[in-house]
N, C-alpha and C. Protein backbone atom coordinates (compact mmCIF):
# COMPACT_ATOMS: atom_id res chain seq x y z
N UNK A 1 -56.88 3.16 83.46
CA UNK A 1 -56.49 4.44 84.01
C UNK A 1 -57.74 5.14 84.55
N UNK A 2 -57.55 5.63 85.92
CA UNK A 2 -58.54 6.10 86.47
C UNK A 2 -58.99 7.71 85.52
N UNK A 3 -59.72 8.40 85.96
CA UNK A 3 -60.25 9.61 85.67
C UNK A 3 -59.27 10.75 86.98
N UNK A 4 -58.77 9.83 88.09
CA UNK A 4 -58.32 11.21 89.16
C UNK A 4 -57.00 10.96 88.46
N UNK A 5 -56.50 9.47 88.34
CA UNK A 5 -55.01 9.82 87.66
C UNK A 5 -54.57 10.44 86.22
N UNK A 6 -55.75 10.70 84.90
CA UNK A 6 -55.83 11.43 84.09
C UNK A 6 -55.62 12.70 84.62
N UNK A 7 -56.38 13.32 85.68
CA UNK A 7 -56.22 14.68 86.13
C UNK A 7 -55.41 15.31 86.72
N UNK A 8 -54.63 14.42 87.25
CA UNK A 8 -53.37 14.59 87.98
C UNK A 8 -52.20 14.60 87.04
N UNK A 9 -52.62 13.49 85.81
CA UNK A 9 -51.39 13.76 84.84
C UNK A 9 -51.90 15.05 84.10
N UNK A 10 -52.77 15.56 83.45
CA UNK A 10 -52.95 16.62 82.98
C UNK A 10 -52.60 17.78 83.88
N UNK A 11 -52.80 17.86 85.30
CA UNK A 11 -51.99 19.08 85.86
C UNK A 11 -50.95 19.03 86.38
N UNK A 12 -50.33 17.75 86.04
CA UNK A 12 -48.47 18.22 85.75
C UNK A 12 -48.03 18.52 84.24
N UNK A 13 -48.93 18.00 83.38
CA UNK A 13 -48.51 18.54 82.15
C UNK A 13 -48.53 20.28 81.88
N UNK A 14 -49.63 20.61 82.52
CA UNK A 14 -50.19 21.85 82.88
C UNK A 14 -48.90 22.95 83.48
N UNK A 15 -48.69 22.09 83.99
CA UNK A 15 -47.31 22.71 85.21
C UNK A 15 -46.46 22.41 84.31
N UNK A 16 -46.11 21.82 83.68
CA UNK A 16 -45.28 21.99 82.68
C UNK A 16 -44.43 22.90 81.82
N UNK A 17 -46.10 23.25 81.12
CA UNK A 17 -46.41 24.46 80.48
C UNK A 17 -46.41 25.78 80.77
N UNK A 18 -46.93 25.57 82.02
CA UNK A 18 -46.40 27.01 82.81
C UNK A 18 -44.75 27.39 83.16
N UNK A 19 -44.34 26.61 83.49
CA UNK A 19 -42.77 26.32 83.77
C UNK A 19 -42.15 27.14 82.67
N UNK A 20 -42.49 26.69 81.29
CA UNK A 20 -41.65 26.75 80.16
C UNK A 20 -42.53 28.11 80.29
N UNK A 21 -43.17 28.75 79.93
CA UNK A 21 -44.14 30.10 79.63
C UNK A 21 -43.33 30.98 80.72
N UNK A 22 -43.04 30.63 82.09
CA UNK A 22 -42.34 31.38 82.83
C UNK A 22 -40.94 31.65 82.18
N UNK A 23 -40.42 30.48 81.70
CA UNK A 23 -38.78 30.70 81.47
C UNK A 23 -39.15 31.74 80.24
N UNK A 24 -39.74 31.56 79.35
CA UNK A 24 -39.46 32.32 78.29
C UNK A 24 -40.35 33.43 78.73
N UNK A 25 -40.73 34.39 79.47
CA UNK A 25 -41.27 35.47 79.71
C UNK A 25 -39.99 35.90 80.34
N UNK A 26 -39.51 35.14 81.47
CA UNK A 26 -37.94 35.67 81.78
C UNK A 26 -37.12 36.22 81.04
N UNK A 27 -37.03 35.40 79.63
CA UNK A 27 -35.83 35.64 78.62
C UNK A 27 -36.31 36.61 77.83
N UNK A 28 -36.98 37.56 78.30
CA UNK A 28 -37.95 39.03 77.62
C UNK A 28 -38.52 38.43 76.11
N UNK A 29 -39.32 37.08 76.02
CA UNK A 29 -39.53 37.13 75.33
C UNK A 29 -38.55 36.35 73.96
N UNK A 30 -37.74 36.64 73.92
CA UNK A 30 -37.09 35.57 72.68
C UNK A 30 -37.48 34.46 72.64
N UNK A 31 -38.18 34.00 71.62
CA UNK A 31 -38.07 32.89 71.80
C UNK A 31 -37.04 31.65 71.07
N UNK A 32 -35.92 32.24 71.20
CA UNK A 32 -34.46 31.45 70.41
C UNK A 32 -33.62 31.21 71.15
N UNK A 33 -33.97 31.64 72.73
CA UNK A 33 -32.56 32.11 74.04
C UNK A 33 -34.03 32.00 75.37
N UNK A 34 -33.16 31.30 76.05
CA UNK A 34 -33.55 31.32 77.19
C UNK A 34 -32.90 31.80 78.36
N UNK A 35 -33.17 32.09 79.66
CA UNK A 35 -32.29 32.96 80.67
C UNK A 35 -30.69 32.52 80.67
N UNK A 36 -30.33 31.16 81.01
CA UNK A 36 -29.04 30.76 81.03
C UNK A 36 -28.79 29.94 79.44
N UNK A 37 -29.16 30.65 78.14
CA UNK A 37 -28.46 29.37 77.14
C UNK A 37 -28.79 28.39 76.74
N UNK A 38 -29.89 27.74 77.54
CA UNK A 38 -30.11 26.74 77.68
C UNK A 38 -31.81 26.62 77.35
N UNK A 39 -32.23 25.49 76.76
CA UNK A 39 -33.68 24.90 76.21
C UNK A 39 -34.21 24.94 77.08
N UNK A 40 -35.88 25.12 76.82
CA UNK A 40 -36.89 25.74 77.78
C UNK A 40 -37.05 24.88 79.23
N UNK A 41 -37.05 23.43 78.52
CA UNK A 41 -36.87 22.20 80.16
C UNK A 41 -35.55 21.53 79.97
N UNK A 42 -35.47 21.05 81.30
CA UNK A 42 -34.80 20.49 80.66
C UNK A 42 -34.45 18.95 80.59
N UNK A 43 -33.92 18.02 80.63
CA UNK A 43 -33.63 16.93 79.36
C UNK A 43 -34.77 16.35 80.82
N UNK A 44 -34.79 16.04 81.62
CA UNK A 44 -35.69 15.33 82.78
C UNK A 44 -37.23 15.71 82.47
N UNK A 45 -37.45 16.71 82.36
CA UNK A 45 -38.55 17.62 82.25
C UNK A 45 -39.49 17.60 80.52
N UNK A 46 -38.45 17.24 79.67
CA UNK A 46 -38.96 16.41 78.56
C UNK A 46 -39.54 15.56 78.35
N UNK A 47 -38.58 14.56 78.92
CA UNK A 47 -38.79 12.92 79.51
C UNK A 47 -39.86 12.83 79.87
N UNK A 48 -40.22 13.47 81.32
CA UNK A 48 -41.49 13.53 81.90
C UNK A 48 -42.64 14.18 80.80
N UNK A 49 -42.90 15.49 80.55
CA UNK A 49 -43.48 15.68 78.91
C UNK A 49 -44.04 14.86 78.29
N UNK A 50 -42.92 13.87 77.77
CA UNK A 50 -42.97 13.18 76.52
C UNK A 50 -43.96 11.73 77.24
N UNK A 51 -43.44 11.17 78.52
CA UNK A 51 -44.05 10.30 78.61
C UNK A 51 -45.74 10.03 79.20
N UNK A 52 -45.97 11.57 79.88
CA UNK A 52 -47.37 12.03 80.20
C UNK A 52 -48.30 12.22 78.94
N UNK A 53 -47.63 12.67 77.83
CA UNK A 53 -47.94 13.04 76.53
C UNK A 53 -48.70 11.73 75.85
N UNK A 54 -47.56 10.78 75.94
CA UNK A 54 -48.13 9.60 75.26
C UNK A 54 -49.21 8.40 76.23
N UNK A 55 -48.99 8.57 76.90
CA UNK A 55 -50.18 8.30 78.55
C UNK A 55 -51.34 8.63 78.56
N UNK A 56 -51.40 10.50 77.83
CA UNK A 56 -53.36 11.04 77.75
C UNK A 56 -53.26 10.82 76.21
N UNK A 57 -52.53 11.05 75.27
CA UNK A 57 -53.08 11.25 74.12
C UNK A 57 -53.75 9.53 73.94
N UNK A 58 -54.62 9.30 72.72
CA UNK A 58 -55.43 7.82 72.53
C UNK A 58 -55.17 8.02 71.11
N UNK A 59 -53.83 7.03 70.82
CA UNK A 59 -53.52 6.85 69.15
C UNK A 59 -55.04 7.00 68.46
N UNK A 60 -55.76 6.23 69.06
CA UNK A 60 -57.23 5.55 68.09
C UNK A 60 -57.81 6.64 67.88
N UNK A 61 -57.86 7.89 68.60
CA UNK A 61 -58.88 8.79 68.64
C UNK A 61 -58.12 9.79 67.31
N UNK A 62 -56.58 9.54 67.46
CA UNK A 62 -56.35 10.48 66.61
C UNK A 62 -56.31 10.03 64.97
N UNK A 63 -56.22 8.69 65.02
CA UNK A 63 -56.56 7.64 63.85
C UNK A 63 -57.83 8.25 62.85
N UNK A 64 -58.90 7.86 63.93
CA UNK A 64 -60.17 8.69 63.60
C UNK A 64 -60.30 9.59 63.19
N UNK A 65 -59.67 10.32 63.88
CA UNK A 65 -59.82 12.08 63.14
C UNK A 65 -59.21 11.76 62.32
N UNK A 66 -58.01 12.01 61.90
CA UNK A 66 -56.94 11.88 60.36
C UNK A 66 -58.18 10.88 59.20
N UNK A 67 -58.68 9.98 59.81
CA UNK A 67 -59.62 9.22 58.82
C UNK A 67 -60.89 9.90 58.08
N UNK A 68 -61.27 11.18 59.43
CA UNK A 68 -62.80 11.45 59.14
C UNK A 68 -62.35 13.03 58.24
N UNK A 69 -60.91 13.61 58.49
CA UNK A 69 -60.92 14.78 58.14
C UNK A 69 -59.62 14.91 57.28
N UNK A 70 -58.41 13.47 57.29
CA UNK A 70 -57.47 13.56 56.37
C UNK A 70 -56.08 14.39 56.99
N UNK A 71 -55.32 14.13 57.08
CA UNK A 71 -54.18 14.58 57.67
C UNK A 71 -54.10 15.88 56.94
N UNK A 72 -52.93 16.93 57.83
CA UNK A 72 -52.84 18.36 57.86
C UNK A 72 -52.04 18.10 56.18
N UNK A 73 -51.38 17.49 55.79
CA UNK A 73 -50.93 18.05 54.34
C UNK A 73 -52.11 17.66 53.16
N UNK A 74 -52.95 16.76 53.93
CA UNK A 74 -54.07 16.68 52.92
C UNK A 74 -54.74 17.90 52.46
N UNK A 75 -55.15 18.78 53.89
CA UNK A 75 -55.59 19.83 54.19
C UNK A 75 -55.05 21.04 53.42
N UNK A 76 -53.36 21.14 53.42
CA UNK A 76 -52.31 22.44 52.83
C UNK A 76 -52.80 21.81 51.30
N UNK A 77 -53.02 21.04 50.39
CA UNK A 77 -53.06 20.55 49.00
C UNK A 77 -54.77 20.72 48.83
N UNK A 78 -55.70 20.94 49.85
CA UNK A 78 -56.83 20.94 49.45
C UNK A 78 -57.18 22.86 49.50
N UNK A 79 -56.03 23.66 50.35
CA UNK A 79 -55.86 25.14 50.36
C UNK A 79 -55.32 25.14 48.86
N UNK A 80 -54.24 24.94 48.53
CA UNK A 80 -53.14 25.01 47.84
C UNK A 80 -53.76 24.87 46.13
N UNK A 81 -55.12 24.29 46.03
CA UNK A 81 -55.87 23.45 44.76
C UNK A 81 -56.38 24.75 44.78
C-alpha cells in the first residue's frame, strides 16, 4: 500500500466523520435520534467505514501495544486495586 493511497483512505474516513458530526449537529444534538429515525450512516457508509478501518489499522502494531501496556481491562483492575 502506497503512502498517497493511505491518504486518500484516511480522507474518506475523515469525510466520514464529518458526515456523521453533521447529521448529529442536525438532530440538535441528541445523540439517541437522528434527523429522519434513522442511524448516523448508513448500512453502505458502514461497510465502507468498516472496511477502510481494517485497511489503515496494523493488527501487529496494536498487538504491541496491548503487549507493552496490557489491555484496557488490565488497566480498569490496575485503577480498581
Amino acid at each position: 500500500m502506497t503512502i498517497n493511497n493511505n491518504s486518500s483512505k484516511h480522507q474518506r474516513i475523515t469525510e466520514l466523520f464529518d458526515l456523521c458530526r453533521q447529521r448529529y449537529l442536525e438532530a440538535g444534538g441528541n445523540p439517541h435520534k437522528s434527523v429522519d429515525c434513522q442511524q448516523w450512516m448508513s448500512e453502505a457508509e458502514k461497510q465502507e467505514f468498516l472496511q477502510l478501518g481494517q485497511q489503515l489499522i496494523d493488527p501487529q502494531k496494536i498487538a504491541d501495544y496491548q503487549q507493552q501496556n496490557g489491555s484496557w481491562r488490565d488497566q480498569i483492575k490496575l485503577i480498581q486495586s
